[in-house]
Protein backbone atom coordinates (compact mmCIF):
# COMPACT_ATOMS: atom_id res chain seq x y z
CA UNK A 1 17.10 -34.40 7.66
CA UNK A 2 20.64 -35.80 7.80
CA UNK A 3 22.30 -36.61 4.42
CA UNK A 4 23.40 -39.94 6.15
CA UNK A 5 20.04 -40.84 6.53
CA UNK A 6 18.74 -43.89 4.68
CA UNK A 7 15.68 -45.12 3.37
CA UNK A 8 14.63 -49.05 4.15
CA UNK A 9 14.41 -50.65 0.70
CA UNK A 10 13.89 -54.15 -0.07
CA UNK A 11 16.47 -56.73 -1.46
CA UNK A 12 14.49 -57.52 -4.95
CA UNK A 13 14.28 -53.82 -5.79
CA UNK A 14 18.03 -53.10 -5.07
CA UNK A 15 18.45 -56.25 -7.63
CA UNK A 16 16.13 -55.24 -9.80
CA UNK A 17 18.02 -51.82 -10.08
CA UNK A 18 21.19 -53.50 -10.57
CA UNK A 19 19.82 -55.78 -12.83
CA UNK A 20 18.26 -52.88 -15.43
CA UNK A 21 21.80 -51.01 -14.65
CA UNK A 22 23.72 -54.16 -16.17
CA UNK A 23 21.58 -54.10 -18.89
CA UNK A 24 21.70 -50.22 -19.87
CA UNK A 25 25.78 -51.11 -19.37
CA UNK A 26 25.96 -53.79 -21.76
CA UNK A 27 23.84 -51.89 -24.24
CA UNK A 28 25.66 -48.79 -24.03
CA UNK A 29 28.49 -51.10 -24.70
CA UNK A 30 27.36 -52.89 -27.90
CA UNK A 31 26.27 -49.77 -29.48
CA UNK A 32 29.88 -48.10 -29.18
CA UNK A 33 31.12 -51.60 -31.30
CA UNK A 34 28.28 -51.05 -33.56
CA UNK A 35 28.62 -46.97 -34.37
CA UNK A 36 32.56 -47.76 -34.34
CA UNK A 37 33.80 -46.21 -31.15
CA UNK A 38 36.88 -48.22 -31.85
CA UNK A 39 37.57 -45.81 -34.39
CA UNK A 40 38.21 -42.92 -31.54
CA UNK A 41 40.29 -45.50 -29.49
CA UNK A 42 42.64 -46.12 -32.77
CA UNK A 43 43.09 -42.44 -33.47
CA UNK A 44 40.94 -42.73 -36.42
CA UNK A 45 38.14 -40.65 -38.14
CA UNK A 46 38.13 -38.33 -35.51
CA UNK A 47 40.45 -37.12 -32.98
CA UNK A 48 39.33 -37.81 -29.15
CA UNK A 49 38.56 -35.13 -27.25
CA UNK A 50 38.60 -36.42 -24.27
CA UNK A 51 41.18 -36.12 -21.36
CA UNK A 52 43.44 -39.05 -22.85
CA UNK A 53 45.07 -39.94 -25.87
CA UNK A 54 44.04 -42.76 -28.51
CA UNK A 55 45.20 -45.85 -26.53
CA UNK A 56 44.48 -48.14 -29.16
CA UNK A 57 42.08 -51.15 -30.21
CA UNK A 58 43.64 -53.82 -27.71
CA UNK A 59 42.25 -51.40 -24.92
CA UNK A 60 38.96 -51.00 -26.28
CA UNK A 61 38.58 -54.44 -27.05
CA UNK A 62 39.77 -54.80 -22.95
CA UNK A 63 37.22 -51.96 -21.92
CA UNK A 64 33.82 -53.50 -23.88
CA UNK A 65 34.65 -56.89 -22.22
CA UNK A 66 35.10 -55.60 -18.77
CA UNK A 67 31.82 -53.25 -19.18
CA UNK A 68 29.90 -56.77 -20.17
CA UNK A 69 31.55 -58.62 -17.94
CA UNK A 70 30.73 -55.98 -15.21
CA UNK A 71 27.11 -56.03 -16.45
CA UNK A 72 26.30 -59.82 -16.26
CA UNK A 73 27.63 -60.10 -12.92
CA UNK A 74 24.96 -57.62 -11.53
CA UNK A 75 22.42 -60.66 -12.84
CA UNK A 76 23.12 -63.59 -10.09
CA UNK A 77 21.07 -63.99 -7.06
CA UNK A 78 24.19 -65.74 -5.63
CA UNK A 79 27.84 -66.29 -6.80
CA UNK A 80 31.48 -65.92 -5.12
CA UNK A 81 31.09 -62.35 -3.91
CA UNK A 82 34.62 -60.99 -4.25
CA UNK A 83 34.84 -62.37 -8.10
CA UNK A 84 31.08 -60.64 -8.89
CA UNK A 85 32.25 -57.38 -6.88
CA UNK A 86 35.68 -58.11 -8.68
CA UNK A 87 33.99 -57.64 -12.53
CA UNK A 88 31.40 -54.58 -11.31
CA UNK A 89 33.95 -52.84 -10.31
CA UNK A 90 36.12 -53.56 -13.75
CA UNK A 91 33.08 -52.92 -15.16
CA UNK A 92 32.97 -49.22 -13.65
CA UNK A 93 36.73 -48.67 -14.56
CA UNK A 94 36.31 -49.41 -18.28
CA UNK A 95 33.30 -47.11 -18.13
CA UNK A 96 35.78 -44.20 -16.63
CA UNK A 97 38.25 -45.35 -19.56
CA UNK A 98 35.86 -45.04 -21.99
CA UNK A 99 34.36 -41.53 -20.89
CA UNK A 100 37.63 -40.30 -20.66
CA UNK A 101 38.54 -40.89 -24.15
CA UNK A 102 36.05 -39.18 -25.66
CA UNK A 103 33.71 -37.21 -22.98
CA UNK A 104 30.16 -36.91 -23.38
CA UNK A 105 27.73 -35.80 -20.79
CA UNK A 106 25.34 -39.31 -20.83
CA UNK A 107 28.81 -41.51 -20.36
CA UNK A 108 29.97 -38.97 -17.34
CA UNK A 109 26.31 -39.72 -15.77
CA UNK A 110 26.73 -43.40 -16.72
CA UNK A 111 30.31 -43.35 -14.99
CA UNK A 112 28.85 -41.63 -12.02
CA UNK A 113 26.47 -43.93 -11.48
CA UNK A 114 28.49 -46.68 -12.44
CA UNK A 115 30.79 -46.48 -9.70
CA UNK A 116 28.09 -46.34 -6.92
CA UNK A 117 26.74 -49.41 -8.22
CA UNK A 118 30.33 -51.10 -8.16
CA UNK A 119 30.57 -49.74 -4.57
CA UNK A 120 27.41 -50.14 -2.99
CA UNK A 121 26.19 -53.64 -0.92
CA UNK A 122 25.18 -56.49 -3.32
CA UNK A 123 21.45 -57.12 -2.61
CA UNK A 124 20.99 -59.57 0.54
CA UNK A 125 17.87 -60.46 2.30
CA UNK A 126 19.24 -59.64 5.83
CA UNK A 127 19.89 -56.01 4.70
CA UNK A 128 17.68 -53.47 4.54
CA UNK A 129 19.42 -50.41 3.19
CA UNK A 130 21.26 -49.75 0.59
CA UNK A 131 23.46 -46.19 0.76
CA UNK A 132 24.38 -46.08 -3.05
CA UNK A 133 20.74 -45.79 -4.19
CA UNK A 134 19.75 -42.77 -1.65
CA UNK A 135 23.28 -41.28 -3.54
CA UNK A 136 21.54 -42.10 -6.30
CA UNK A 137 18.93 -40.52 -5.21
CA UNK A 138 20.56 -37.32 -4.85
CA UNK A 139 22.75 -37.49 -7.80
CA UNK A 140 19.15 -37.43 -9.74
CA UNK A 141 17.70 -34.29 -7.94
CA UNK A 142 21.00 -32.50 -8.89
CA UNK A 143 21.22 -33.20 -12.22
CA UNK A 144 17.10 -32.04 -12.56
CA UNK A 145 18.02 -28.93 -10.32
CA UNK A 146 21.41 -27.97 -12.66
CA UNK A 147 19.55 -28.73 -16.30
CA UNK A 148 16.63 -26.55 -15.20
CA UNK A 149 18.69 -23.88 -13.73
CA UNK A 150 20.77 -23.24 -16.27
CA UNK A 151 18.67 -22.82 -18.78
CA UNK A 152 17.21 -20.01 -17.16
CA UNK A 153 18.62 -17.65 -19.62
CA UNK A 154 16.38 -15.27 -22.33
CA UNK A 155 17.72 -17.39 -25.09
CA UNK A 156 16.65 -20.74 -23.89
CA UNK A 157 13.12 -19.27 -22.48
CA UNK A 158 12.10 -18.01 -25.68
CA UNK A 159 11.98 -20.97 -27.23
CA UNK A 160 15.17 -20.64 -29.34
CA UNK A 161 16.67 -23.80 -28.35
CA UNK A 162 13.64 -26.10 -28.98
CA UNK A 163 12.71 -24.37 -32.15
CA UNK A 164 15.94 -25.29 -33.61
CA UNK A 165 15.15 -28.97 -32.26
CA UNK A 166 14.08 -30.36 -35.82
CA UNK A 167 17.36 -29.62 -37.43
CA UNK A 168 19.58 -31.59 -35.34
CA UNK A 169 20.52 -34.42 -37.13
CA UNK A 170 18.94 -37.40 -34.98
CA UNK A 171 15.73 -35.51 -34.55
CA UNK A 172 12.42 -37.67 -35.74
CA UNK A 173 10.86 -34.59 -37.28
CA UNK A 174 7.21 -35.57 -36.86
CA UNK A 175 7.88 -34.88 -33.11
CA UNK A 176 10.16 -32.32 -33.09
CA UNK A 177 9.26 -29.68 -36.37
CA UNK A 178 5.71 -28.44 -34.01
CA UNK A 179 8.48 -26.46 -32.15
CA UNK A 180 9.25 -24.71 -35.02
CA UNK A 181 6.41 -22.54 -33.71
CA UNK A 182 8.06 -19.59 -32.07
CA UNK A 183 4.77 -19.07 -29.34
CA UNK A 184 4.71 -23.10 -28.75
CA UNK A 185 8.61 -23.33 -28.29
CA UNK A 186 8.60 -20.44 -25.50
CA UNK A 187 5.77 -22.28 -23.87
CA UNK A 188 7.27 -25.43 -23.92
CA UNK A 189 10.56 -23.94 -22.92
CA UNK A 190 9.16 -22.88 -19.64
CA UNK A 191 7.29 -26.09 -18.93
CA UNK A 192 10.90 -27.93 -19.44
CA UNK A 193 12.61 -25.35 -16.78
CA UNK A 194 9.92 -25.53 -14.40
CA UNK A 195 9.56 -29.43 -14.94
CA UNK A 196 13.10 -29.84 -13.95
CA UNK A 197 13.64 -27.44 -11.10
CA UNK A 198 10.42 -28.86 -9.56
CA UNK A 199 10.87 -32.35 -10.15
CA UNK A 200 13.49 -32.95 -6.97
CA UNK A 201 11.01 -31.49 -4.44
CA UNK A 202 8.53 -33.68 -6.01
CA UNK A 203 10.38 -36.93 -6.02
CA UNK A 204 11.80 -36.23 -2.35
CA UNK A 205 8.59 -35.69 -1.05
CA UNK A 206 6.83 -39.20 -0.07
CA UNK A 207 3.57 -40.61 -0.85
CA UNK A 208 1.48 -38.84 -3.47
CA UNK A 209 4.43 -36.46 -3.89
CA UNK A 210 7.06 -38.85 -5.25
CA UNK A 211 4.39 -41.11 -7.10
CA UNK A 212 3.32 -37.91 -8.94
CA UNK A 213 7.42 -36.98 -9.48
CA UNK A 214 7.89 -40.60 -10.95
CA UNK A 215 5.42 -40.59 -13.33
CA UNK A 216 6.45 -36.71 -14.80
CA UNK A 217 9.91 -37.78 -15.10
CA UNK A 218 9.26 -41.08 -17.04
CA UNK A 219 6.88 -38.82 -19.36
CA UNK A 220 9.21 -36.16 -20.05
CA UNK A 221 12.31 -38.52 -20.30
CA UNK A 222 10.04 -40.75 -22.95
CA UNK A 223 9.02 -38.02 -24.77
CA UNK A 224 12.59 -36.82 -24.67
CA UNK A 225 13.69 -39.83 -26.49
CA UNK A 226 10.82 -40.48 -29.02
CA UNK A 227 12.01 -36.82 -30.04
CA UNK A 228 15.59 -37.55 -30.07
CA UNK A 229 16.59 -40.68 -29.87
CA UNK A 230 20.14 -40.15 -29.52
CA UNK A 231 20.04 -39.35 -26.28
CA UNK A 232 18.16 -42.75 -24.96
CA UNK A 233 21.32 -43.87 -23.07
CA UNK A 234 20.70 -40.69 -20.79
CA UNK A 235 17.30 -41.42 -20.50
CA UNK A 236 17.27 -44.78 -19.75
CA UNK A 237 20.04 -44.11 -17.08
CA UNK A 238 17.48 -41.32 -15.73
CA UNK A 239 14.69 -44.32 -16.19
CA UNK A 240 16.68 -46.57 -14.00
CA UNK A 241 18.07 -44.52 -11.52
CA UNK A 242 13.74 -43.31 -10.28
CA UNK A 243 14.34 -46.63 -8.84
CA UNK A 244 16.02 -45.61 -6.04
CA UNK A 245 12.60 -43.18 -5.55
CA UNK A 246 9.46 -45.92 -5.77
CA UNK A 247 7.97 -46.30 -2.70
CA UNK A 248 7.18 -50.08 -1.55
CA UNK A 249 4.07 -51.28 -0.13
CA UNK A 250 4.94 -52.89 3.43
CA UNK A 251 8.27 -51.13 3.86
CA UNK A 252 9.43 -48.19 5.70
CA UNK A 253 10.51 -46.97 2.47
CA UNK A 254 7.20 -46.04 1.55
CA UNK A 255 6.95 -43.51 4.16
CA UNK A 256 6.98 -39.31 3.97
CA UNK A 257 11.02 -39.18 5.05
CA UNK A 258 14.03 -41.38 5.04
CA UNK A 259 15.04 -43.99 7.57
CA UNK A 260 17.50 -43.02 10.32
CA UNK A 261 20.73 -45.19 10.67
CA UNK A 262 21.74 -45.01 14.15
CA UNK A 263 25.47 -45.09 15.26
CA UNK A 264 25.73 -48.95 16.54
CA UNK A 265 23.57 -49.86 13.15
């Protein structure tokens, strides 16, 4: 199987994805105004620690409105297609602004996946592929494959990290205290490796396979969240991005393999 290859998808579900991507953008957004992310852009509180200095509140004021702006033009069916391509990609350059000020794993995902949005084909109904979301695609299977492997460590497999889970400070401790059982925490420690190193070969298998990957991942990324709900931006951009996986009735996409793009395509 070629990496170029590409999967036939349908328009509605490369708008749909869009559509939820705007959303989680916009969102992700509204909650930096709200927790007072313009704090780290004025220097204030708390020093970024990022890969650029406090630029100020006239650029974070500039980077929310691009991200929203970037967000609601995901929404139309139909619009002028260089202004909507226009604000995406604004969209995904205030989203590299913002990560860079301050760095956090869940806003380098969201930037990642920002960008191939920005890039990739607006949805159309005389196209049938859509390259970004099999990158997508990918992007998803390495981030399971990298979170599983390394936590393959004696630390992590014995539990120690999820038995310390109920003292972090956004943990709802009805869900997360249990793990405060040494035996429980090891078991669940290994189900979480082997969860994530198995879940690409699940999702890239077809059929029964991928159907069977899907639901595990929206489980474990649910559970993930009612546990700690700080981290529901990088669920919900895990959430979204199984899109790119869901096999559709009537389409080639629903088939055991990818779709191959020949040369005069």
């Amino acid at each position: 199987m070629s990496l170029l290859d590409l999967r036939s998808r349908s328009a509605s579900l490369a708008r749909w994805h869009g559509r939820a991507f705007g959303a989680l953008l916009a969102a992700k957004a509204l909650e930096g105004v709200v927790l007072g992310r313009a704090r780290v852009f004025a220097g204030e509180g708390f020093a970024p620690n990022g890969l650029l200095h406090a630029p100020g509140l006239g650029v974070y004021l500039a980077v929310v409105v691009c991200q929203v702006g970037g967000a609601l033009a995901l929404w139309p069916r139909r619009g002028p297609p260089a202004l909507l391509r226009g604000l995406v990609v604004l969209g995904a350059v205030a989203t590299t602004v913002d990560t860079l000020v301050a760095a956090q794993n869940n806003r380098l995902l969201l930037t990642i996946m920002a960008w191939l949005v920005a890039l990739g084909p607006r949805p159309s109904a005389d196209r049938d592929t859509y390259w970004h979301l099999d990158a997508i695609r990918w992007q998803v299977a390495i981030v399971y494959a990298t979170a599983g492997l390394q936590k393959l460590y004696p630390g992590y497999l014995a539990g120690d990290a999820l038995s310390h889970l109920g003292q972090m400070p956004h943990a709802v401790l009805g869900l997360a205290l249990p793990f405060g059982d040494g035996h429980l925490a090891a078991v669940a420690a290994w189900l979480v490796v082997a969860t994530e190193i198995l879940l690409p070969v699940a999702l890239f298998a077809g059929g029964r396979g991928t159907r069977v990957g899907i639901g595990v991942a929206v489980a474990m990324h649910l559970a993930m969240t009612l546990a700690l709900p700080d981290v529901w931006s990088f669920s919900a951009t895990m959430l979204i991005s199984l899109l790119a996986f869901v096999p559709e009735s009537g389409s080639r996409a629903s088939g055991p393999g990818p779709v191959a793009i020949s040369a005069g395509r």
